[in-house]
Protein backbone atom coordinates (compact mmCIF):
# COMPACT_ATOMS: atom_id res chain seq x y z
CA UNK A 1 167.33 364.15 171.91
CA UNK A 2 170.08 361.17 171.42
CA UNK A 3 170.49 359.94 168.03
CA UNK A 4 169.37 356.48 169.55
CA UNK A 5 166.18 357.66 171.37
CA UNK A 6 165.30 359.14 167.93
CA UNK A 7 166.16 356.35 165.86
CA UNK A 8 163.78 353.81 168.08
CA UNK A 9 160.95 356.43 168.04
CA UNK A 10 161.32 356.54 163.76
CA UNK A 11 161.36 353.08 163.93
CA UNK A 12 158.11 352.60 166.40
CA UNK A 13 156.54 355.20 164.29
CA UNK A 14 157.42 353.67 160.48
CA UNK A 15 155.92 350.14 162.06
CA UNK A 16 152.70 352.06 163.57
CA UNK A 17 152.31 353.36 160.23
CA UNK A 18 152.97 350.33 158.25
CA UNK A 19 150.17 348.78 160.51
CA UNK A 20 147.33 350.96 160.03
CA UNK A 21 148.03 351.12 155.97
CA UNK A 22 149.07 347.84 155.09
CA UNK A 23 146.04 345.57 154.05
CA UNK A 24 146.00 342.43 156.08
CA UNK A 25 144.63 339.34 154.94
CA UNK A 26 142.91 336.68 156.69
CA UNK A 27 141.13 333.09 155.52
CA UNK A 28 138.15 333.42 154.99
CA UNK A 29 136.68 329.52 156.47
CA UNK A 30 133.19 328.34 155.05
CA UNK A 31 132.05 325.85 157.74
CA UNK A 32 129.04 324.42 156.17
CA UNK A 33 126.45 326.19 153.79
CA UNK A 34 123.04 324.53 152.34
CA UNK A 35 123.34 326.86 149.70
CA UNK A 36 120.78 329.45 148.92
CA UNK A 37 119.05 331.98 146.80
CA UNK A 38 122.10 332.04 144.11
CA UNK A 39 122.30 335.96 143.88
CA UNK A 40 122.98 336.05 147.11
CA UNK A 41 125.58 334.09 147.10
CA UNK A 42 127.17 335.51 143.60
CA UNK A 43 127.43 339.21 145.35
CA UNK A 44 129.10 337.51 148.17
CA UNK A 45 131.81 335.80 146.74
CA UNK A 46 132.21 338.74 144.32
CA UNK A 47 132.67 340.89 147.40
CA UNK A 48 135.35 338.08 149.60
CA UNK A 49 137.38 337.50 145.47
CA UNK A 50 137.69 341.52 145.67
CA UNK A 51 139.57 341.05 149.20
CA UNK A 52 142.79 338.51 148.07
CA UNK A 53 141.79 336.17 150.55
CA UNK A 54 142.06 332.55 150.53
CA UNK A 55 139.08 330.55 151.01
CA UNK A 56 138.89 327.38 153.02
CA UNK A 57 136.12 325.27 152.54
CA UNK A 58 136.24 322.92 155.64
CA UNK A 59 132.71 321.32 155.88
CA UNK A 60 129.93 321.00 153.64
CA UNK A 61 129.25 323.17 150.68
CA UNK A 62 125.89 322.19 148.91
CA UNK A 63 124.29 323.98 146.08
CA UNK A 64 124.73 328.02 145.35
CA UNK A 65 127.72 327.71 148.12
CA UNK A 66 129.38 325.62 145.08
CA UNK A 67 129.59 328.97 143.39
CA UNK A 68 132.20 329.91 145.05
CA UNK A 69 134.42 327.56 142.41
CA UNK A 70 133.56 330.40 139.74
CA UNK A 71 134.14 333.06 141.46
CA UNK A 72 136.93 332.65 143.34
CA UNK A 73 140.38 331.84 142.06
CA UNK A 74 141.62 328.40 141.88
CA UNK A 75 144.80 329.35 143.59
CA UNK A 76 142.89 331.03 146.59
CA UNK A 77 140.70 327.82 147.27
CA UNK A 78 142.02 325.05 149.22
CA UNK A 79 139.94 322.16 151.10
CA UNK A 80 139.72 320.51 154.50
CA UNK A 81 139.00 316.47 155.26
CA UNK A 82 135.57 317.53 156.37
CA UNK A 83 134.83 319.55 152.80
CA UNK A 84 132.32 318.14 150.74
CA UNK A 85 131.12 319.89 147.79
CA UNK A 86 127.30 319.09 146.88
CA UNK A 87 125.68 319.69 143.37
CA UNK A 88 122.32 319.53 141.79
CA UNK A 89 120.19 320.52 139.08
CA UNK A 90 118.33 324.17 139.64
CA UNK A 91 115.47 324.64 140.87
CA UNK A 92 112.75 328.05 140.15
CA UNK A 93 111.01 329.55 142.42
CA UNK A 94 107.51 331.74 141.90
CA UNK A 95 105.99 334.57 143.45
CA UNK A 96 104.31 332.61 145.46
CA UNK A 97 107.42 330.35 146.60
CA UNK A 98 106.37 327.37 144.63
CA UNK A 99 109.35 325.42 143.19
CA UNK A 100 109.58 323.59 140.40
CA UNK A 101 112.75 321.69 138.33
CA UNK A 102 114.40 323.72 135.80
CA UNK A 103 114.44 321.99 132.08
CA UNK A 104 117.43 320.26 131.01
CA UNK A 105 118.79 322.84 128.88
CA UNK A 106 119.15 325.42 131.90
CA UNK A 107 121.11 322.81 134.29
CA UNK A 108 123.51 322.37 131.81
CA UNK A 109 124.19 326.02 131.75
CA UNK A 110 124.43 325.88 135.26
CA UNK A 111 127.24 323.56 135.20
CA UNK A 112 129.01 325.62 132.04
CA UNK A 113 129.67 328.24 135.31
CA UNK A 114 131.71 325.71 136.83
CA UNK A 115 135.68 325.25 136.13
CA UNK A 116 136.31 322.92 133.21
CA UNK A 117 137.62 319.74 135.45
CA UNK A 118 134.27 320.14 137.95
CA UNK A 119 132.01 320.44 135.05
CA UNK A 120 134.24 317.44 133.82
CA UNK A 121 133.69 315.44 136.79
CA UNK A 122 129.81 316.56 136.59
CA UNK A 123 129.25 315.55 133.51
CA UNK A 124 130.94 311.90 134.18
CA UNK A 125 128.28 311.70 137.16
CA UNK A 126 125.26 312.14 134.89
CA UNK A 127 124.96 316.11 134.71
CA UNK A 128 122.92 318.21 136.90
CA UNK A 129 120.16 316.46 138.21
CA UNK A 130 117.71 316.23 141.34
CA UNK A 131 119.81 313.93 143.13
CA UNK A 132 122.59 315.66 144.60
CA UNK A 133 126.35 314.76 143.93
CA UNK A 134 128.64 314.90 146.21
CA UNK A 135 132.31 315.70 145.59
CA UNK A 136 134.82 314.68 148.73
CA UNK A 137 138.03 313.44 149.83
CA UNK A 138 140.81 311.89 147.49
CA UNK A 139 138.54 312.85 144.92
CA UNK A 140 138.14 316.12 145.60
CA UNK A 141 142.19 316.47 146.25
CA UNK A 142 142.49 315.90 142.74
CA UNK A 143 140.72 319.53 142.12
CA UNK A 144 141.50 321.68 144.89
CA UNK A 145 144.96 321.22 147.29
CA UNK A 146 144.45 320.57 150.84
CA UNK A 147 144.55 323.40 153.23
CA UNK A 148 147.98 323.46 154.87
């Protein structure tokens, strides 16, 4: 075989190789969520902060999706003009599905779970409540860069 026939088959076979064992990394793009049961959501992001991904929140992101601030590093979280991050007190469920307001004292561990300048920026909005807060635009530029 010519030394150059063999070099170009090494070289297609190193970059075949290199394909099928090097990890490859994608966005991972969160559209709009109403949030959710929060367990559900806390084995998620566990699972997608495992992967090295970067997470783009372009659209709404209400409730337990707001989770994704704790578990997921700063660095790996960037926003879109449509992002809006939405916020409010917790609410407990029964057996039965009845739901009910959680006391005081449990919303404000809620928000502890949060990265100091959100639970900052929740605590200058009145704290965890029923109403929901919304965070969004310039403001929310000032916690999380804009997706490039």
């Amino acid at each position: 075989m010519r030394p150059s026939r063999l070099l170009t088959l090494l070289i297609c076979a190193t970059l075949a190789l290199a394909a099928t064992t090097a990890p490859v990394f994608a966005d991972i793009r969160i559209l709009g969520s109403p949030g959710g049961e929060v367990g559900s959501f806390i084995k998620l992001f566990g699972e997608m902060r495992d992967t090295g991904e970067r997470v783009i929140i372009d659209g709404p992101c209400y409730s337990a999706c707001t989770l994704v601030l704790s578990t997921i590093p700063k660095e790996r979280i960037c926003v879109t003009r449509r992002a809006v991050l939405g916020f409010h007190g917790a609410l407990l469920a029964d057996r039965r599905g009845n739901i009910e307001r959680a006391p005081a004292s449990l919303n404000a561990a809620v928000a502890e779970v949060y990265p100091q300048p959100v639970q900052d920026w929740i605590a200058r909005h009145g704290g965890l409540r029923k109403k929901m807060l919304t965070l969004r635009g310039a403001e929310l530029y000032h916690y999380y860069p804009r997706c490039s």
